[in-house]
PDB file of N, CA and C in Angstrom:
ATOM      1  N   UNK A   1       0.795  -1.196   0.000  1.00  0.00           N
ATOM      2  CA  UNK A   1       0.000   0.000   0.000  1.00  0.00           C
ATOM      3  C   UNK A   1       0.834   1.254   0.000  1.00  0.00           C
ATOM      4  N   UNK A   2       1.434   1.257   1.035  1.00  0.00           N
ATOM      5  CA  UNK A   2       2.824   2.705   0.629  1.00  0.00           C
ATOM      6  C   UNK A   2       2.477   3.682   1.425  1.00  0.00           C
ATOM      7  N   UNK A   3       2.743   4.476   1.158  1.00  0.00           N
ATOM      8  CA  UNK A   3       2.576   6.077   1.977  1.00  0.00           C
ATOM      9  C   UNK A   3       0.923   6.775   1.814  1.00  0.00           C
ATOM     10  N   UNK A   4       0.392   6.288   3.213  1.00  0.00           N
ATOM     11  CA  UNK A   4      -0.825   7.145   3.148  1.00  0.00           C
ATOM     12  C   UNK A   4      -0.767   8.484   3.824  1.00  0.00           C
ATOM     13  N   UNK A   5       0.023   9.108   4.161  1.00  0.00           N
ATOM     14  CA  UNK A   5       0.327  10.030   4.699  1.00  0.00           C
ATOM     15  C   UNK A   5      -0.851  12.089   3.788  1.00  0.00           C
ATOM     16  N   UNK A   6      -0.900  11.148   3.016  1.00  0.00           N
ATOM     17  CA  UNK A   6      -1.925  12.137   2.092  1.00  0.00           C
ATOM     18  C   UNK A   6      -3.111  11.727   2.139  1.00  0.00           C
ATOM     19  N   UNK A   7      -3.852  10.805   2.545  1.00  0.00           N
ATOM     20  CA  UNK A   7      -5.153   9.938   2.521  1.00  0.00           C
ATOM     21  C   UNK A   7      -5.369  10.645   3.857  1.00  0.00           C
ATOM     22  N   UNK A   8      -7.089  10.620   3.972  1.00  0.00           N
ATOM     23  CA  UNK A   8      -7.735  10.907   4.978  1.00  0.00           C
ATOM     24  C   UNK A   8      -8.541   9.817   5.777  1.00  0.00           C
ATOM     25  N   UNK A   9      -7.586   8.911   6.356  1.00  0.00           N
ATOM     26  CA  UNK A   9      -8.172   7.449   7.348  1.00  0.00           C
ATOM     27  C   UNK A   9      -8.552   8.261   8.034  1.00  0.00           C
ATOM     28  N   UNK A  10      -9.696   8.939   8.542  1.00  0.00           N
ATOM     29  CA  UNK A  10     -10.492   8.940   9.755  1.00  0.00           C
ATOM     30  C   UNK A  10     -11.729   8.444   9.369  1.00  0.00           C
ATOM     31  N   UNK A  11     -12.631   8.064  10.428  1.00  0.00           N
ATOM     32  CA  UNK A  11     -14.110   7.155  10.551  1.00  0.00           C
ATOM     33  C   UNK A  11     -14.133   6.503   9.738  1.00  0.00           C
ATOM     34  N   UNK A  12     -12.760   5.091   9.266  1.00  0.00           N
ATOM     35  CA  UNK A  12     -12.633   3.936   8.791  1.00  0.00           C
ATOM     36  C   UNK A  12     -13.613   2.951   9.727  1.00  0.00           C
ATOM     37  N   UNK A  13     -14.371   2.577   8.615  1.00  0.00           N
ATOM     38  CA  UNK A  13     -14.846   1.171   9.050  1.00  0.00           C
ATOM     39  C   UNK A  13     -14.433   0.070   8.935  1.00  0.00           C
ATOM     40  N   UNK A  14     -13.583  -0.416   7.535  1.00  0.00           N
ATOM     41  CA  UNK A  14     -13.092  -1.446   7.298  1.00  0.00           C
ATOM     42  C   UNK A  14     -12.312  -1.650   6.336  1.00  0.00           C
ATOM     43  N   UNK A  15     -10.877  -2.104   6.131  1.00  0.00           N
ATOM     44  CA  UNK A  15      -9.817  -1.720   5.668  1.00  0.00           C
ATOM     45  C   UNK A  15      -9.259  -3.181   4.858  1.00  0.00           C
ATOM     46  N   UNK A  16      -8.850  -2.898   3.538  1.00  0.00           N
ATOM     47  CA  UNK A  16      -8.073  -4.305   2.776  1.00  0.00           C
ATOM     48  C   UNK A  16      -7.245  -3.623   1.917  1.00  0.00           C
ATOM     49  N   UNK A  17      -5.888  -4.738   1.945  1.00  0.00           N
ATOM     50  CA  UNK A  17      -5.076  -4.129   1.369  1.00  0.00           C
ATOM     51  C   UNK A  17      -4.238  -5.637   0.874  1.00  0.00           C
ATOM     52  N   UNK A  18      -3.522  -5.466  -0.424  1.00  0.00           N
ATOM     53  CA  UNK A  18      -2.625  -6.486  -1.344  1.00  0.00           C
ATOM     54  C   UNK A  18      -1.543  -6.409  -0.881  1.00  0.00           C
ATOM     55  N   UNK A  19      -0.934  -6.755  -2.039  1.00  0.00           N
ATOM     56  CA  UNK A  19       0.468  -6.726  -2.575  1.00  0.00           C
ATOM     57  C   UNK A  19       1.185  -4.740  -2.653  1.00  0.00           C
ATOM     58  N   UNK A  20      -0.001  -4.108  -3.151  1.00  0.00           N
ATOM     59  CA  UNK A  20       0.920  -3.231  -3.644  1.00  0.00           C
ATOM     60  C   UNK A  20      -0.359  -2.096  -3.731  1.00  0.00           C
ATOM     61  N   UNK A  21      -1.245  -2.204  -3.116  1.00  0.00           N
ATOM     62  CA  UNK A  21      -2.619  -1.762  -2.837  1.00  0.00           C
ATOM     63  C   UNK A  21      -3.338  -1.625  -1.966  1.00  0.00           C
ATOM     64  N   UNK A  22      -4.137  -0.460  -0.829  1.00  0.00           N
ATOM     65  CA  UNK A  22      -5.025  -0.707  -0.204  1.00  0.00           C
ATOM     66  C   UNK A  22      -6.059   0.277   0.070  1.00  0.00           C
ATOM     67  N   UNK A  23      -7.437  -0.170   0.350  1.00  0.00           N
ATOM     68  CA  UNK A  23      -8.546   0.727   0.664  1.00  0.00           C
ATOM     69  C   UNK A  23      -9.368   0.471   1.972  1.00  0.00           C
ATOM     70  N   UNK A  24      -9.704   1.819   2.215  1.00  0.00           N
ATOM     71  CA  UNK A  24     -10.183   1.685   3.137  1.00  0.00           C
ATOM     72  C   UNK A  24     -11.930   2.288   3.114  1.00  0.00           C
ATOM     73  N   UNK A  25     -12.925   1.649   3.449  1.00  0.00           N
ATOM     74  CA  UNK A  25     -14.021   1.733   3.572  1.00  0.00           C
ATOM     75  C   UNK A  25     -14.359   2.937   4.916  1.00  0.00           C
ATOM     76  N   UNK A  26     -14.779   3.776   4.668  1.00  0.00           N
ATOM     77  CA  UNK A  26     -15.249   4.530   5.396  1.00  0.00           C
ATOM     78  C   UNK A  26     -16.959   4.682   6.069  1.00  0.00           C
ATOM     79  N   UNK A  27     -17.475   4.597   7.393  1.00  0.00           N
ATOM     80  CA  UNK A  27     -18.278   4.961   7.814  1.00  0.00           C
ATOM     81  C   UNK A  27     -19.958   5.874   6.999  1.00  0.00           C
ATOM     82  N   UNK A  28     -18.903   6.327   6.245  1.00  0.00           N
ATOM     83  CA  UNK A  28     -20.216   7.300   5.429  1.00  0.00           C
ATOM     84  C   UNK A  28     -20.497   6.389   4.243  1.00  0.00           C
ATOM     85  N   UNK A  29     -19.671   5.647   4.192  1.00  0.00           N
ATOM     86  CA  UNK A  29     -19.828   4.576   2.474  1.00  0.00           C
ATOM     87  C   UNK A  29     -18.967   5.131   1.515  1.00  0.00           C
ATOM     88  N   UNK A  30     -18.076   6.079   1.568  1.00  0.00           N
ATOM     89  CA  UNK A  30     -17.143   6.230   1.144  1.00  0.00           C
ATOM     90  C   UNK A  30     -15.613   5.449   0.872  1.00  0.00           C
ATOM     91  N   UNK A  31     -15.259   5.275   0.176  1.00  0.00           N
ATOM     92  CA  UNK A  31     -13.724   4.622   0.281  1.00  0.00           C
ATOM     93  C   UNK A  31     -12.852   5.397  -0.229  1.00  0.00           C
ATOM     94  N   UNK A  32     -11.122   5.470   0.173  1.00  0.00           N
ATOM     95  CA  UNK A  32     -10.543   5.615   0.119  1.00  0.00           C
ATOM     96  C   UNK A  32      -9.287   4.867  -0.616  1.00  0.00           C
ATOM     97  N   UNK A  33      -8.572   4.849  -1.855  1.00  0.00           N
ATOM     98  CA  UNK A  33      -7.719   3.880  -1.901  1.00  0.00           C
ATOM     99  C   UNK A  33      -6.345   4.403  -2.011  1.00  0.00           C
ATOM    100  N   UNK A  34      -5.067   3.665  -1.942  1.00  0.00           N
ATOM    101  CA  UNK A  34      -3.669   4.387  -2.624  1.00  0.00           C
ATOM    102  C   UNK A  34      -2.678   3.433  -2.190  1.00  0.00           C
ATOM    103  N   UNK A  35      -1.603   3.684  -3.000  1.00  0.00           N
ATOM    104  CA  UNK A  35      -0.704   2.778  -3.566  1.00  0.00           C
ATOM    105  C   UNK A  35      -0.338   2.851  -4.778  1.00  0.00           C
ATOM    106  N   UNK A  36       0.000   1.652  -5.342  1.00  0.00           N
ATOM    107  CA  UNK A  36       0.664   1.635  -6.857  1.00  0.00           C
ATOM    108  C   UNK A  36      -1.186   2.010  -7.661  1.00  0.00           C
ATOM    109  N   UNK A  37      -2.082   0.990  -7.115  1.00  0.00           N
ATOM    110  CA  UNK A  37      -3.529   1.273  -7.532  1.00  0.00           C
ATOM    111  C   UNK A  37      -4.123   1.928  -6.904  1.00  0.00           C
ATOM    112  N   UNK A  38      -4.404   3.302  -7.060  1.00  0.00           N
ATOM    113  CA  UNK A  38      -5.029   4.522  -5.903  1.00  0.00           C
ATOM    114  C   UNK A  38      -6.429   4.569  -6.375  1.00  0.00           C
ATOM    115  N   UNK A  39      -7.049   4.249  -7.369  1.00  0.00           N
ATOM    116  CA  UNK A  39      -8.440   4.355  -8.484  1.00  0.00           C
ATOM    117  C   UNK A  39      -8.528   5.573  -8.431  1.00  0.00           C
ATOM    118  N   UNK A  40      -7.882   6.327  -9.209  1.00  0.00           N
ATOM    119  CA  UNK A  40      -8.022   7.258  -9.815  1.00  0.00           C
ATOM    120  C   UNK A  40      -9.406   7.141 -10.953  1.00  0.00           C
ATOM    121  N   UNK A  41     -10.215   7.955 -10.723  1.00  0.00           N
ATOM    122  CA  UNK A  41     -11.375   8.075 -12.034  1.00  0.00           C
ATOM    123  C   UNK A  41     -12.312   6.865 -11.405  1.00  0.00           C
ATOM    124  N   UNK A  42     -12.704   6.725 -10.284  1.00  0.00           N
ATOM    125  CA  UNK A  42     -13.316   5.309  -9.795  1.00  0.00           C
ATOM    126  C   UNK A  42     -14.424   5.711  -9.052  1.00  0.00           C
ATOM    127  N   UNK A  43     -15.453   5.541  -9.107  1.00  0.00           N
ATOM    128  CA  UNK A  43     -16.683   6.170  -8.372  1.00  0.00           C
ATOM    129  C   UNK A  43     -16.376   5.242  -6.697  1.00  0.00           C
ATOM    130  N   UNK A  44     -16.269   5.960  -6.080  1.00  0.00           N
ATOM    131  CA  UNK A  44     -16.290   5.052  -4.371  1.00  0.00           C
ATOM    132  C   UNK A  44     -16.942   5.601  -3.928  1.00  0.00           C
ATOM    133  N   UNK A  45     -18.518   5.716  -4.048  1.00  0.00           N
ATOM    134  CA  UNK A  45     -19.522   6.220  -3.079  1.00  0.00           C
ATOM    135  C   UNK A  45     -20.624   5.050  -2.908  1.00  0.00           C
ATOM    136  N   UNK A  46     -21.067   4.853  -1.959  1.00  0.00           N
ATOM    137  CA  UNK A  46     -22.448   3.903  -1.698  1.00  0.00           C
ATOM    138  C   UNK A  46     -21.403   2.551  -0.974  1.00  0.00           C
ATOM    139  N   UNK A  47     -20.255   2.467  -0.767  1.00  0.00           N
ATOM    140  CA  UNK A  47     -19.812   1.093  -0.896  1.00  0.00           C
ATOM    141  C   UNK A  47     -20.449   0.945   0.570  1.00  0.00           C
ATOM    142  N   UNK A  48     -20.357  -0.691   0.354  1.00  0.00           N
ATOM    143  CA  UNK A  48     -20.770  -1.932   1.325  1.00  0.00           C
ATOM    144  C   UNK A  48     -19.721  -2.550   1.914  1.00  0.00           C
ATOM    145  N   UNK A  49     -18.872  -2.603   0.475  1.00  0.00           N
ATOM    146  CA  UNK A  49     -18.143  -3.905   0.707  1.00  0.00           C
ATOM    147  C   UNK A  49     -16.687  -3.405   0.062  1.00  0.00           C
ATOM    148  N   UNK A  50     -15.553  -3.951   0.875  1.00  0.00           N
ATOM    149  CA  UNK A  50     -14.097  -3.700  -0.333  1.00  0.00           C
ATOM    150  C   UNK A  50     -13.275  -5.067   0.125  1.00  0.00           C
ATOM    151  N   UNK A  51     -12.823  -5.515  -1.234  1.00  0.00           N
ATOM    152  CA  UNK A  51     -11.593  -6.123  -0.740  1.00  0.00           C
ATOM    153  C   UNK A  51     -10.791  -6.038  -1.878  1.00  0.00           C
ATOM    154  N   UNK A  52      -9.080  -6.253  -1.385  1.00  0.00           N
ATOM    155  CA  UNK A  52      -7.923  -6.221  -2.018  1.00  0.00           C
ATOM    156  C   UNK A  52      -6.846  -7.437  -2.365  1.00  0.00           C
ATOM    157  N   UNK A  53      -6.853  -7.959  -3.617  1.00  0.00           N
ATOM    158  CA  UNK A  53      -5.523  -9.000  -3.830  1.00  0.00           C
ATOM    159  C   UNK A  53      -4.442  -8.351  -4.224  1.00  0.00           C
ATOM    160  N   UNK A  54      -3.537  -9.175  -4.740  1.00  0.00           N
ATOM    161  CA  UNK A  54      -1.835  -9.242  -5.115  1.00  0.00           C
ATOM    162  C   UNK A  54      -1.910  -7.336  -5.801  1.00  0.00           C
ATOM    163  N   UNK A  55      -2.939  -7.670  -6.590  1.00  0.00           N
ATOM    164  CA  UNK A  55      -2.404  -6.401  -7.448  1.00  0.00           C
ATOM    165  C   UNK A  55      -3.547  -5.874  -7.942  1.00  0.00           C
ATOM    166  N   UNK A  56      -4.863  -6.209  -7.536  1.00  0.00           N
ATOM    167  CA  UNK A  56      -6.229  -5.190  -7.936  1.00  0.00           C
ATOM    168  C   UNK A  56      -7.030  -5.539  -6.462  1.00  0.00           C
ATOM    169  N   UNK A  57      -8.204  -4.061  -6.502  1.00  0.00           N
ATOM    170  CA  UNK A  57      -9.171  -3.995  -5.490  1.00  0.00           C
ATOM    171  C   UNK A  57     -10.173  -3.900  -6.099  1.00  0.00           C
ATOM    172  N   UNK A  58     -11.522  -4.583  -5.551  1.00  0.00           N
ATOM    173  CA  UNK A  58     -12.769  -4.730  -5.870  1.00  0.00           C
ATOM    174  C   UNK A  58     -13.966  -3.965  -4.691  1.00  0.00           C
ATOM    175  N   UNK A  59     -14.797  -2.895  -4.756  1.00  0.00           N
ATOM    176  CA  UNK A  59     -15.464  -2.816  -4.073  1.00  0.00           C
ATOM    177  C   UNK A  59     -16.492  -2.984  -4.483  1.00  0.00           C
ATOM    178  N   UNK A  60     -17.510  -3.525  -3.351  1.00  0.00           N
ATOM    179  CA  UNK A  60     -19.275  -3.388  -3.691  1.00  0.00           C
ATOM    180  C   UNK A  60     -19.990  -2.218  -3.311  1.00  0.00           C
ATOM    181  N   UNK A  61     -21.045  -1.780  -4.391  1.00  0.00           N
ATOM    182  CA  UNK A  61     -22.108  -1.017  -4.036  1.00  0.00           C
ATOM    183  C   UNK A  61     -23.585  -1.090  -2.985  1.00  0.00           C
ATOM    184  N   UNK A  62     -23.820  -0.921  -2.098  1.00  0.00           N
ATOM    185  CA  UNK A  62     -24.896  -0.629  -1.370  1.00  0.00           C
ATOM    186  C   UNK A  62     -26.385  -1.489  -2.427  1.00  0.00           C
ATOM    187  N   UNK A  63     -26.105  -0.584  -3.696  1.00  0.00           N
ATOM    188  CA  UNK A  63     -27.437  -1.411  -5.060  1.00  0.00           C
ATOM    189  C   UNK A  63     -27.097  -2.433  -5.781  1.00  0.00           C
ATOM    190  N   UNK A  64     -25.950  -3.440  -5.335  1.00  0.00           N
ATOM    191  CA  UNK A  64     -25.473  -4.483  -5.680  1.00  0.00           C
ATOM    192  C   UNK A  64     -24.468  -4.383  -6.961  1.00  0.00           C
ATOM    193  N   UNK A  65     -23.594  -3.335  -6.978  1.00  0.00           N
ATOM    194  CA  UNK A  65     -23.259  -3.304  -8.281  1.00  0.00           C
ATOM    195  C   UNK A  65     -21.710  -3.259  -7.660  1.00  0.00           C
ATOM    196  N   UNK A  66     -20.687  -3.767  -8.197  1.00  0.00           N
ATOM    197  CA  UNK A  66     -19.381  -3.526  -8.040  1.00  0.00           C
ATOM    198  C   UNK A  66     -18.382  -2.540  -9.156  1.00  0.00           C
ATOM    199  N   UNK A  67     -17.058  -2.408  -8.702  1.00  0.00           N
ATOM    200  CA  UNK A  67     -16.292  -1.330  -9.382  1.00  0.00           C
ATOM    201  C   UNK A  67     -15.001  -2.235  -9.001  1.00  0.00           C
ATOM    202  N   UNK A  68     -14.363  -2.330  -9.587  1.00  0.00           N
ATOM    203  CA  UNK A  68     -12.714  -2.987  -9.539  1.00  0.00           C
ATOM    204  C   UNK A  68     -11.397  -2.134 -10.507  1.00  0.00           C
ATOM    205  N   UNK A  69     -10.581  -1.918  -9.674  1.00  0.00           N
ATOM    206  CA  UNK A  69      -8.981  -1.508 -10.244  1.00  0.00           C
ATOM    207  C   UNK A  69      -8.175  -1.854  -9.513  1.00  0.00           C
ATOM    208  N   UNK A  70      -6.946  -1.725 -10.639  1.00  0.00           N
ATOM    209  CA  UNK A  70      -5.562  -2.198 -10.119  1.00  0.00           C
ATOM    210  C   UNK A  70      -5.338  -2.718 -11.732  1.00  0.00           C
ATOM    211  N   UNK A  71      -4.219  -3.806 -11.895  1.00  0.00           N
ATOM    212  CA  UNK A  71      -3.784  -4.604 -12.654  1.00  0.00           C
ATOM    213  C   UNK A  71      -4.495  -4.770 -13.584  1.00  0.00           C
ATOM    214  N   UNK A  72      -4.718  -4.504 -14.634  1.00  0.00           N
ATOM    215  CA  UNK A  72      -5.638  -5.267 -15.689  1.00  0.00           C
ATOM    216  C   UNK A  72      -5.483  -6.671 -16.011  1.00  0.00           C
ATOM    217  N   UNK A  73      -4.263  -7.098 -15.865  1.00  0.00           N
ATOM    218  CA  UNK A  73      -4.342  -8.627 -16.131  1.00  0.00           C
ATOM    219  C   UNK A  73      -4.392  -9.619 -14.745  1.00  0.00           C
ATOM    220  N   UNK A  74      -4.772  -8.768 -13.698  1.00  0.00           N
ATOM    221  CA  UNK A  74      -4.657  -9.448 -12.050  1.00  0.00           C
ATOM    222  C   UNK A  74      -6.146  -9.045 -11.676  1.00  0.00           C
ATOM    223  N   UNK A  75      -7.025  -8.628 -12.259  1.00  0.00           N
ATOM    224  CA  UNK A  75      -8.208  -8.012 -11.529  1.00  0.00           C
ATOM    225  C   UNK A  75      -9.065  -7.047 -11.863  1.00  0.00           C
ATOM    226  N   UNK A  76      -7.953  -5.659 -12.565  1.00  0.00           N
ATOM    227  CA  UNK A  76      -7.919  -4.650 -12.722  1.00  0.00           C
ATOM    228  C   UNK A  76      -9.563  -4.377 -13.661  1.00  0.00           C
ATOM    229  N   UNK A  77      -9.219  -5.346 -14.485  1.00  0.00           N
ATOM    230  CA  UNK A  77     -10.383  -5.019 -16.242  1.00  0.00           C
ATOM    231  C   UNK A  77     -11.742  -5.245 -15.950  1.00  0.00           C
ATOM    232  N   UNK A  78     -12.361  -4.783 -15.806  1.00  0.00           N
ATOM    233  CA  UNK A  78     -14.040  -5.635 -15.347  1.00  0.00           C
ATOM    234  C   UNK A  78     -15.084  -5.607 -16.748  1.00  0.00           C
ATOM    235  N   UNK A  79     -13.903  -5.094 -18.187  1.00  0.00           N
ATOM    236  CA  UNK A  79     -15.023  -4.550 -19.331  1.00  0.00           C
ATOM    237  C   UNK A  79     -15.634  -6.027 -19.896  1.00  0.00           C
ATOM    238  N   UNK A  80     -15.340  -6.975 -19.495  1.00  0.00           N
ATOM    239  CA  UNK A  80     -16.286  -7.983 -19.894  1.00  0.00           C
ATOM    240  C   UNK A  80     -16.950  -9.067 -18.797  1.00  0.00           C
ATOM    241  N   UNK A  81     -16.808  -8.247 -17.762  1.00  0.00           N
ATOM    242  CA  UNK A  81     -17.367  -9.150 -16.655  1.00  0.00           C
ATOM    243  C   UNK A  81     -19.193  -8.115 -16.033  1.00  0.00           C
ATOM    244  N   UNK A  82     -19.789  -9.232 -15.844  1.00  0.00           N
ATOM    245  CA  UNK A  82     -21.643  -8.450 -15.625  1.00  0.00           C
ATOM    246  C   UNK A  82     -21.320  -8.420 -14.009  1.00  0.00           C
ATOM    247  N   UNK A  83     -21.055  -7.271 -13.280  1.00  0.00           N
ATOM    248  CA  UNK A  83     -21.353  -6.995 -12.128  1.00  0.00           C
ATOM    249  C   UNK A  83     -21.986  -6.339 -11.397  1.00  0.00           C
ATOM    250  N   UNK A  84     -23.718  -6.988 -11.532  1.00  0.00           N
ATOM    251  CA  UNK A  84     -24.394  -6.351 -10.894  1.00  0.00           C
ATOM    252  C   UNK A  84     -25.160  -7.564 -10.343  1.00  0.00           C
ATOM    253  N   UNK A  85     -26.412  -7.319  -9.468  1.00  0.00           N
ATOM    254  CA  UNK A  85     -26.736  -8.047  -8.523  1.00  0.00           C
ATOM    255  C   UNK A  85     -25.387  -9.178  -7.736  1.00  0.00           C
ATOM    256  N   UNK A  86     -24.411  -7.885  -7.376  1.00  0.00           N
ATOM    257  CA  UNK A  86     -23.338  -8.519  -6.552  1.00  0.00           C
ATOM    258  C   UNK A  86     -23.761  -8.982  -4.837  1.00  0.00           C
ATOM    259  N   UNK A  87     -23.563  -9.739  -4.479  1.00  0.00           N
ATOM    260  CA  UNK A  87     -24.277 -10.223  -2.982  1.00  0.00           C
ATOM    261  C   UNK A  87     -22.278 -10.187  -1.681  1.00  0.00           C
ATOM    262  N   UNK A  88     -21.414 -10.839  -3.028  1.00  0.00           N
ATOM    263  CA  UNK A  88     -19.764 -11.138  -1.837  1.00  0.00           C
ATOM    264  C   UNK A  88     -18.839 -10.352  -2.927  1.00  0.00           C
ATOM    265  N   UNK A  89     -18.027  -9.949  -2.345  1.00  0.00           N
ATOM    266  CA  UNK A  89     -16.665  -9.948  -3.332  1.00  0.00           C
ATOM    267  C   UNK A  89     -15.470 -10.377  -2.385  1.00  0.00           C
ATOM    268  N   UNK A  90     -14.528 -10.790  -3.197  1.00  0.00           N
ATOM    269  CA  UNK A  90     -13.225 -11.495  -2.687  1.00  0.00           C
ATOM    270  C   UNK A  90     -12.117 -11.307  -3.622  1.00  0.00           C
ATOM    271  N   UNK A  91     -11.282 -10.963  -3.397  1.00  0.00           N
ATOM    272  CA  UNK A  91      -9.625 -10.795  -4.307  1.00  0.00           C
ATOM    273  C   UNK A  91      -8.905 -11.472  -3.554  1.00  0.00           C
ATOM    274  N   UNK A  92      -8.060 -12.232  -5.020  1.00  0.00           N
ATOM    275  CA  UNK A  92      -6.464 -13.136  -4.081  1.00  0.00           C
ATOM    276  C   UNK A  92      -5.885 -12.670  -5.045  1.00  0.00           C
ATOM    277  N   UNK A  93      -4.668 -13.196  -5.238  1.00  0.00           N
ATOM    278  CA  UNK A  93      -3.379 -12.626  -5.540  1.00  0.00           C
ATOM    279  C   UNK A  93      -3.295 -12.257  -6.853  1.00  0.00           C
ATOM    280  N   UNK A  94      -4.408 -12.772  -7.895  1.00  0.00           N
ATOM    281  CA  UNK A  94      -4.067 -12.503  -9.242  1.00  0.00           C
ATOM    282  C   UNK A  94      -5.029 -12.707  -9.928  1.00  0.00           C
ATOM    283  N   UNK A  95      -6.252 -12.818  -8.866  1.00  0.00           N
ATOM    284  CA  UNK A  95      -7.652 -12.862  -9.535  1.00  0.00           C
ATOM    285  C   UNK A  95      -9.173 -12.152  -8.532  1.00  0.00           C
ATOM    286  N   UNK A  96     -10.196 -11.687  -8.699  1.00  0.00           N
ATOM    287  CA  UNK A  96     -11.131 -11.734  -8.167  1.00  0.00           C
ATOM    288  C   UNK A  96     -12.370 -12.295  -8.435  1.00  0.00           C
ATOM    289  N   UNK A  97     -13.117 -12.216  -7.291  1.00  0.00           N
ATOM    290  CA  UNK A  97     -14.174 -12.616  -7.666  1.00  0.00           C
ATOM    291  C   UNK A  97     -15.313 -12.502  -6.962  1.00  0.00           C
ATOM    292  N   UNK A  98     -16.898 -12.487  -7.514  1.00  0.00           N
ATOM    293  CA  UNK A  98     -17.783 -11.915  -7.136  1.00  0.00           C
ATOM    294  C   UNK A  98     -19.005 -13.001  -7.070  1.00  0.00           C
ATOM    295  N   UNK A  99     -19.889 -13.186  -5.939  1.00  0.00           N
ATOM    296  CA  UNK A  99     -20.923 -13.986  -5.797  1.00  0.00           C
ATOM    297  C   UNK A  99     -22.141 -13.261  -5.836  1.00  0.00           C
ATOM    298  N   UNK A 100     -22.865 -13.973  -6.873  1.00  0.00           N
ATOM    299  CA  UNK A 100     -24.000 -12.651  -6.638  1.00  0.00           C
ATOM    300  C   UNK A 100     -25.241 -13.498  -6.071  1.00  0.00           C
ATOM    301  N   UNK A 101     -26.212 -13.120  -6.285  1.00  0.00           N
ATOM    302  CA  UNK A 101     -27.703 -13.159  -5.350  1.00  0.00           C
ATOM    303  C   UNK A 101     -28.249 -14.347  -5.843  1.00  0.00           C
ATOM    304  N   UNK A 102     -28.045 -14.600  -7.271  1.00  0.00           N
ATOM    305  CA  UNK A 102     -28.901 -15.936  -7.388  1.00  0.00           C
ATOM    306  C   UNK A 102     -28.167 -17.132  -7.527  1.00  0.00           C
ATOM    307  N   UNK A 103     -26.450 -17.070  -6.594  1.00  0.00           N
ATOM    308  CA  UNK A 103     -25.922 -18.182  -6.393  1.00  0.00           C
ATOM    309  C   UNK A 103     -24.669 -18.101  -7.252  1.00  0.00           C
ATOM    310  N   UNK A 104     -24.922 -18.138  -8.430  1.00  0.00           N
ATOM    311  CA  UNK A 104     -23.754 -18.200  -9.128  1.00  0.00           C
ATOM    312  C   UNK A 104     -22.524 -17.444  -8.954  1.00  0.00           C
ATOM    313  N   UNK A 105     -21.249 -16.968  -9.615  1.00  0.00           N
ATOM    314  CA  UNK A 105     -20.122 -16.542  -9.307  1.00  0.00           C
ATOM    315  C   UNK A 105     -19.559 -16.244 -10.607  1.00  0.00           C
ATOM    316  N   UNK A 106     -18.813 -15.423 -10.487  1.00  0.00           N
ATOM    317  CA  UNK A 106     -18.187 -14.992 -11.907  1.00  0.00           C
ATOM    318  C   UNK A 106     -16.510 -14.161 -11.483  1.00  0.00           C
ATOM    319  N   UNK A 107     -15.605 -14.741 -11.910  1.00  0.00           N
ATOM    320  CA  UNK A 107     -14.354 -14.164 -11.952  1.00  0.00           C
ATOM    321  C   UNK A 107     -13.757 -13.980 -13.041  1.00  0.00           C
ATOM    322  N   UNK A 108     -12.428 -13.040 -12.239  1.00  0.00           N
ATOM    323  CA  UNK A 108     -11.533 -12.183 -13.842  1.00  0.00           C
ATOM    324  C   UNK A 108     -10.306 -11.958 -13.312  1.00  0.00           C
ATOM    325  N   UNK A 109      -9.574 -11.865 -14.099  1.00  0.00           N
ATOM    326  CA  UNK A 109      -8.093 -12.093 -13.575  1.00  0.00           C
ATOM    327  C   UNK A 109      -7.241 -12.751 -15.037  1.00  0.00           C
ATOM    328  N   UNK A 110      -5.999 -12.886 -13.926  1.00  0.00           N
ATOM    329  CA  UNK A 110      -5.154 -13.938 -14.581  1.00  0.00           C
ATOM    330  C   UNK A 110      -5.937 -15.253 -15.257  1.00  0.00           C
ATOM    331  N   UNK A 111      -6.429 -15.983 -13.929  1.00  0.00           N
ATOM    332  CA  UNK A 111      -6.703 -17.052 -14.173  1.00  0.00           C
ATOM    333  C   UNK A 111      -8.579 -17.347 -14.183  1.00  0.00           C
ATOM    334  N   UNK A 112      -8.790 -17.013 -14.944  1.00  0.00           N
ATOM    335  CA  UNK A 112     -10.662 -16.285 -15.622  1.00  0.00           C
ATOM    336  C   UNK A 112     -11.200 -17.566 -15.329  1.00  0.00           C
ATOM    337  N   UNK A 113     -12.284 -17.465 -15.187  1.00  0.00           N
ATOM    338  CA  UNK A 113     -13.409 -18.389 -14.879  1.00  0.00           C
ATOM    339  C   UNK A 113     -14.411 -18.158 -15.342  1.00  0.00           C
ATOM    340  N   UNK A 114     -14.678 -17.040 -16.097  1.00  0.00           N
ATOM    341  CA  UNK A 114     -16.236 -16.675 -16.058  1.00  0.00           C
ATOM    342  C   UNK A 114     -16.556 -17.446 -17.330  1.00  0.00           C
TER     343      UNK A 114
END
């Protein structure tokens, strides 16, 4: 994650961080991220949910919809993945992935599944 010394951690609720990445979920539903992947240009309002692998972060929306950066070939890319009616999200080291409401699961990464 690196130098947060410019980030504003106060009224953190809940915090994940990688390899080279981390965010922090804030109280108001806000998040915070920075590192090598800071999501620059990344909507972080409404979140529920965040978590962080090797080299991308995934957060969830409050209306079930997720947002992911970092790595494009670790996580980063979400332009062909359907993430909405998201229910879990989870990142490991070089992939993520998302469980949604009517059971099924869909990942992206390195090592793709969807």
């Amino acid at each position: 994650g690196g130098d947060a010394s410019d980030v504003d951690l106060t009224d953190v609720a809940d915090i994940s961080c990688g390899w080279h990445a981390c965010v922090a979920r804030k109280n108001d539903g806000t998040a915070v991220a920075w590192g090598w992947f800071n999501a620059t240009g990344v909507d972080l309002t409404d979140i529920a949910d965040i978590s962080c692998g090797g080299n991308a972060c995934v957060a969830r929306r409050n209306d079930g919809t997720a947002v992911a950066w970092g790595n494009n070939q670790n996580g980063g890319d979400v332009s062909d993945v359907d993430l909405t009616d998201v229910a879990d999200i989870s990142c490991g080291s070089t992939m993520c992935v998302a469980r949604k409401n009517d059971s099924t699961a869909v990942s992206w990464g390195w090592f793709n599944a969807t």
